[in-house]
Protein backbone atom coordinates (compact mmCIF):
# COMPACT_ATOMS: atom_id res chain seq x y z
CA UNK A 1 66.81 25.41 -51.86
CA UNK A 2 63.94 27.70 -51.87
CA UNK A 3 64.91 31.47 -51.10
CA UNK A 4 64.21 32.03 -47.54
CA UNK A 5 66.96 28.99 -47.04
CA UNK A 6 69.14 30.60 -49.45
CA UNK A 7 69.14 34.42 -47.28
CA UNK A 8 69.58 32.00 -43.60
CA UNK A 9 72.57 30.78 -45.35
CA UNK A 10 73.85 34.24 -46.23
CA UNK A 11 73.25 35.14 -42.80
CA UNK A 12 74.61 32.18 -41.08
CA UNK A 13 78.17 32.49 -43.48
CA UNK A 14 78.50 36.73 -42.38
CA UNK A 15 77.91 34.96 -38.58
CA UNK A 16 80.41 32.30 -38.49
CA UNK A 17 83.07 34.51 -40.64
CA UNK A 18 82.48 37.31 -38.14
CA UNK A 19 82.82 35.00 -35.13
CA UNK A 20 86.18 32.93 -36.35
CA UNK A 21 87.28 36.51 -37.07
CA UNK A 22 87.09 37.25 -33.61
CA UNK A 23 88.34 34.14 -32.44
CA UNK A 24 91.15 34.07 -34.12
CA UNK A 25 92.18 37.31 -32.88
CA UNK A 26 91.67 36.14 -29.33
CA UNK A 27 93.35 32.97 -28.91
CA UNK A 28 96.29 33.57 -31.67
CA UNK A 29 96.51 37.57 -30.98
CA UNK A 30 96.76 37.75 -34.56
CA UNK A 31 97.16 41.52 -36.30
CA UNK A 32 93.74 42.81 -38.60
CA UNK A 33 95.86 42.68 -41.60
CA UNK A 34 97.06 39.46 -41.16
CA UNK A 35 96.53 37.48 -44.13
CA UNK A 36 94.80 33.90 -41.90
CA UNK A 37 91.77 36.62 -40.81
CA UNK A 38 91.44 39.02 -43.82
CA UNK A 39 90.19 35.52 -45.95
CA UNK A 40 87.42 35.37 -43.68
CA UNK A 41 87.17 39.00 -43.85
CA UNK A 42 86.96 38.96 -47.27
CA UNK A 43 84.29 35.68 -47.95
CA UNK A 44 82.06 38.11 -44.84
CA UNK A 45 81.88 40.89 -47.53
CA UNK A 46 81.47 39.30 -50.43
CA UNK A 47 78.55 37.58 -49.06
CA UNK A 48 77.08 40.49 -47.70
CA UNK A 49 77.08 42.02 -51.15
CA UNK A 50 75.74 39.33 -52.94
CA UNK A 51 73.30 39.18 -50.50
CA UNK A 52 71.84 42.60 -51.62
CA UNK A 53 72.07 41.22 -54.86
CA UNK A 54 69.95 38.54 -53.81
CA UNK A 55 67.37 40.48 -52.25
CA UNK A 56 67.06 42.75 -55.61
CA UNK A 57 66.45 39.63 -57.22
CA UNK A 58 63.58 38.16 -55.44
CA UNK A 59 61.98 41.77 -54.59
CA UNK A 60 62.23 43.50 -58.09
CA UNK A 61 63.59 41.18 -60.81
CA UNK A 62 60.27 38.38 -60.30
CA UNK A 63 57.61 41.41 -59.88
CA UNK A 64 56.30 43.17 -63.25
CA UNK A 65 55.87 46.36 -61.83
CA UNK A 66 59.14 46.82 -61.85
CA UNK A 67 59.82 46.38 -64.95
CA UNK A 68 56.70 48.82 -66.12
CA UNK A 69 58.42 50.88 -64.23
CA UNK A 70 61.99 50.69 -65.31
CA UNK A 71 60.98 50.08 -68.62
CA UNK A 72 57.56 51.80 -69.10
CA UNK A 73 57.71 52.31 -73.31
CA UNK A 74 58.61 48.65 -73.43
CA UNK A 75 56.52 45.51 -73.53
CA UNK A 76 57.88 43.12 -71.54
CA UNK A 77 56.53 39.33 -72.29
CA UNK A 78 56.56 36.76 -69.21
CA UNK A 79 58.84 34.83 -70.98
CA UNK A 80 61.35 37.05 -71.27
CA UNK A 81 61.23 38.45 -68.01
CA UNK A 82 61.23 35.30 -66.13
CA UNK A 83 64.31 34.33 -68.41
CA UNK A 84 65.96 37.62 -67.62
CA UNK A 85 65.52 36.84 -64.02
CA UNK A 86 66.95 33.51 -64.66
CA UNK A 87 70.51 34.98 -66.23
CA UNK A 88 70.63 37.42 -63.62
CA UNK A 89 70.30 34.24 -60.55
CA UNK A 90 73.13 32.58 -62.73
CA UNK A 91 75.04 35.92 -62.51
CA UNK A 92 74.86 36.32 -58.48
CA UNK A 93 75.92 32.56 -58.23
CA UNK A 94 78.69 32.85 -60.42
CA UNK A 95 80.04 35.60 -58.92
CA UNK A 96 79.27 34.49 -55.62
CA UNK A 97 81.56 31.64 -56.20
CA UNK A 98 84.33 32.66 -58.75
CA UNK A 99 84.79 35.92 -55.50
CA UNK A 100 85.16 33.33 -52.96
CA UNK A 101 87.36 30.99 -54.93
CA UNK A 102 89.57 33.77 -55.51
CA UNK A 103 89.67 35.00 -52.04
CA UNK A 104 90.40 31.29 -50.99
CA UNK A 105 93.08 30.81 -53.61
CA UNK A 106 95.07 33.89 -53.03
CA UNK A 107 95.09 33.72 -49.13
CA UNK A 108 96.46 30.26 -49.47
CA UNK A 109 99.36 31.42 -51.66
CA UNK A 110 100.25 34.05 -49.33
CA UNK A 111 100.05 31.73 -46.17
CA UNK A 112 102.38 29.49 -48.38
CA UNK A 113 104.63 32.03 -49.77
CA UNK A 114 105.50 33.38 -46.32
CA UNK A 115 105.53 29.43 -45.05
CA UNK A 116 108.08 28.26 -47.40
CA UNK A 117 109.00 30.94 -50.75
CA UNK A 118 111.43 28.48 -51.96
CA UNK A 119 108.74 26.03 -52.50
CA UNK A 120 106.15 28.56 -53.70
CA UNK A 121 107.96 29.80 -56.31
CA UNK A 122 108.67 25.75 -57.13
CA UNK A 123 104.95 25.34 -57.57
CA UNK A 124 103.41 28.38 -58.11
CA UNK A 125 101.90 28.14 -61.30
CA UNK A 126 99.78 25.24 -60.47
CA UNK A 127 97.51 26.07 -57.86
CA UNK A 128 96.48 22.44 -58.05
CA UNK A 129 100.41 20.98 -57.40
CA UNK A 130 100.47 23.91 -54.81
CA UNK A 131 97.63 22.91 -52.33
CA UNK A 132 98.52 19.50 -52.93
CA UNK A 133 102.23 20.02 -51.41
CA UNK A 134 100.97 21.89 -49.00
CA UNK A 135 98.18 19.88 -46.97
CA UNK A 136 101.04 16.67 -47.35
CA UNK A 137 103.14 19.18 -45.51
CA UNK A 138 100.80 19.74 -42.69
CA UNK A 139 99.99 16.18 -42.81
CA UNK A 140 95.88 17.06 -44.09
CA UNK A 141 95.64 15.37 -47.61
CA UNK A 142 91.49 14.72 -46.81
CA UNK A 143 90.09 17.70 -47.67
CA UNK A 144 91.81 17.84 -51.31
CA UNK A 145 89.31 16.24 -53.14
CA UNK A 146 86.83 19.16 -52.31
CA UNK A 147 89.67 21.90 -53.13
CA UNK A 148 89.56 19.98 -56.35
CA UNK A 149 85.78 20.40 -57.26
CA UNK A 150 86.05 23.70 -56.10
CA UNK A 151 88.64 24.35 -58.70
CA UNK A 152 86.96 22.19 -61.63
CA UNK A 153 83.75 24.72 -61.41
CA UNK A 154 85.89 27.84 -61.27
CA UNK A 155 87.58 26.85 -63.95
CA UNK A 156 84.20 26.28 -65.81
CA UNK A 157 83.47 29.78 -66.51
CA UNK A 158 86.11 29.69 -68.82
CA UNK A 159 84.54 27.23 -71.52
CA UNK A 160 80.84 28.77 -71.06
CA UNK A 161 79.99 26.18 -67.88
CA UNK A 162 81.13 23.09 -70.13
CA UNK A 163 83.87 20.74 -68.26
CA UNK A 164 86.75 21.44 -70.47
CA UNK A 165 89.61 19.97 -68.61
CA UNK A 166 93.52 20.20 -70.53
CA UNK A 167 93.85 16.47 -69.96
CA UNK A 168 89.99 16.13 -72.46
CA UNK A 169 89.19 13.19 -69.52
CA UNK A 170 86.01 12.21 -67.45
CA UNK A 171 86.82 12.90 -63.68
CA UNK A 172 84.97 11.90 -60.74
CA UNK A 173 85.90 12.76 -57.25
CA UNK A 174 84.58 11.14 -54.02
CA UNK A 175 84.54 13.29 -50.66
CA UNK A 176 82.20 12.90 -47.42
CA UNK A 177 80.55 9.74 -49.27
CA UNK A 178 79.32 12.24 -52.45
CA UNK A 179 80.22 11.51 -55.78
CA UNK A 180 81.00 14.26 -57.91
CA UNK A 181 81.36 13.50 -61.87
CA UNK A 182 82.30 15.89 -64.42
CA UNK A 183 81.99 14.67 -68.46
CA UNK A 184 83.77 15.87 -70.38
CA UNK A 185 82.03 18.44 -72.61
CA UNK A 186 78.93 18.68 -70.90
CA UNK A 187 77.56 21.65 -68.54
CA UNK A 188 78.42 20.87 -64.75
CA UNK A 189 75.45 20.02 -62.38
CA UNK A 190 76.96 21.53 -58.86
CA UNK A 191 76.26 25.04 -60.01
CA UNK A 192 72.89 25.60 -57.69
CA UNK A 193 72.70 27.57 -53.89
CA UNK A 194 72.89 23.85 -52.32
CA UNK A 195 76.00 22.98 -53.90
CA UNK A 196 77.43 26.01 -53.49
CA UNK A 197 76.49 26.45 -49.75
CA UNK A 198 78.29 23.15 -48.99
CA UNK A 199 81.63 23.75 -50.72
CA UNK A 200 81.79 26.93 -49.48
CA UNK A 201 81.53 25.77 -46.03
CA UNK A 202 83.44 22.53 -46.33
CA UNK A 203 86.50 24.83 -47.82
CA UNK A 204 86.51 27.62 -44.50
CA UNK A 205 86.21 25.25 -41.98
CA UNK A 206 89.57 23.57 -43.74
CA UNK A 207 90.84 27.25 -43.74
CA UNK A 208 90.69 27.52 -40.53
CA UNK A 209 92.16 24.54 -39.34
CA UNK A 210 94.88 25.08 -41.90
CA UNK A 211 96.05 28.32 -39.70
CA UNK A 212 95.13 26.41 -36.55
CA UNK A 213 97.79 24.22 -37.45
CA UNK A 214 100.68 24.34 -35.17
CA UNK A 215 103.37 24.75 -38.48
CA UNK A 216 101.21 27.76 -39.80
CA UNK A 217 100.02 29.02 -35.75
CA UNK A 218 104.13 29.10 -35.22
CA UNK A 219 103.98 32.22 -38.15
CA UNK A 220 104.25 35.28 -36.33
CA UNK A 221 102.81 37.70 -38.99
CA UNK A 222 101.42 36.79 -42.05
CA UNK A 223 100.51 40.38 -44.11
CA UNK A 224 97.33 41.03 -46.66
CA UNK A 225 99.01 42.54 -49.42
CA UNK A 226 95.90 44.79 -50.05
CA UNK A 227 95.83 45.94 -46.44
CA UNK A 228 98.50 48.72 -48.05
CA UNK A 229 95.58 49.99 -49.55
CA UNK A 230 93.32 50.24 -46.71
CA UNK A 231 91.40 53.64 -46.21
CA UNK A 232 92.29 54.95 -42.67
């Protein structure tokens, strides 16, 4: 994915978030601090900021100049700036996707807390068992496969991008026809803006049929913890 593909996909997630923001408020008359908007709320901003990111990338990080300017007493070999630049790509897609994992993560457990506590406290400590109780409750088991793969890079960054699963197994997970394998021990390949692009959009458009659901729809208020800390 070159980069001009990579900023249209920025763009296109801030337009969609901002539009099923709006719709949602429309057709379910839900409240701004409910907790089925804020997650789009949230994945709008974080791509927005790593959009910046982005842009400081490609405009400063790739040009020399910049670095004779930032760093004028120091000689900077091509080498090590292009492998600079490299970390520093790795760095905005990391935290591009360990931000919107987390926002994903946590506004499903408070959908499900307020949906059934009993059963959230049951399960809490495996998001894994948790999601997987969850869509069999709404009758939705498809999409876990791609929750899955979602959770087996996250959990990556932990063992320095090796797949370093507690069970020490091979796993390979089938969803939409595409085969994803994970070895055990070896870096994992779904890392790059494509990849990335897809499960990110695969996982909001189950989001929002998760709250379109009639079970979840029938919630009449569903608060963002955070919106306590809100500036007026």
């Amino acid at each position: 994915m070159n980069p001009l593909e990579i900023q249209e996909n920025f763009s296109l997630t801030i337009v969609n978030c901002n539009k099923t923001i709006n719709q949602l408020l429309n057709e379910q008359n839900l409240q701004e601090n409910d907790a089925r908007i804020t997650y789009f709320r949230k994945c709008s901003q974080i791509t927005d900021t790593t959009t910046m990111s982005f842009d400081f990338y490609q405009r400063y990080l790739l040009t020399r100049q910049w670095w004779k300017d930032r760093f004028p007493n120091h000689i900077m070999s091509e080498r090590n700036m292009k492998n600079l630049a490299k970390s520093y790509d790795q760095y905005i897609r990391t935290s591009y996707l360990i931000d919107n994992y987390s926002a994903f993560e946590s506004s499903i457990r408070i959908i499900i807390q307020t949906y059934n506590a009993q059963k959230y406290n049951e399960l809490q400590r495996s998001f894994t068992k948790l999601i997987k109780w969850f869509m069999k409750d709404l009758n939705r088991e498809n999409p876990l496969p791609i929750f899955r793969v979602f959770t087996n890079i996250r959990n990556s960054m932990h063992s320095n991008g090796l797949f370093n699963p507690i069970n020490q197994e091979n796993e390979e997970i089938e969803y939409l026809d595409k085969k994803f394998i994970f070895e055990l021990g070896k870096p994992i390949p779904y890392g790059g803006w494509t990849d990335i692009f897809s499960i990110l959009k695969i996982t909001m458009i189950e989001f929002y049929l998760i709250v379109n659901h009639d079970k979840i729809k029938s919630i009449k208020f569903v608060k963002e913890p955070y919106s306590d800390y809100w500036e007026s």
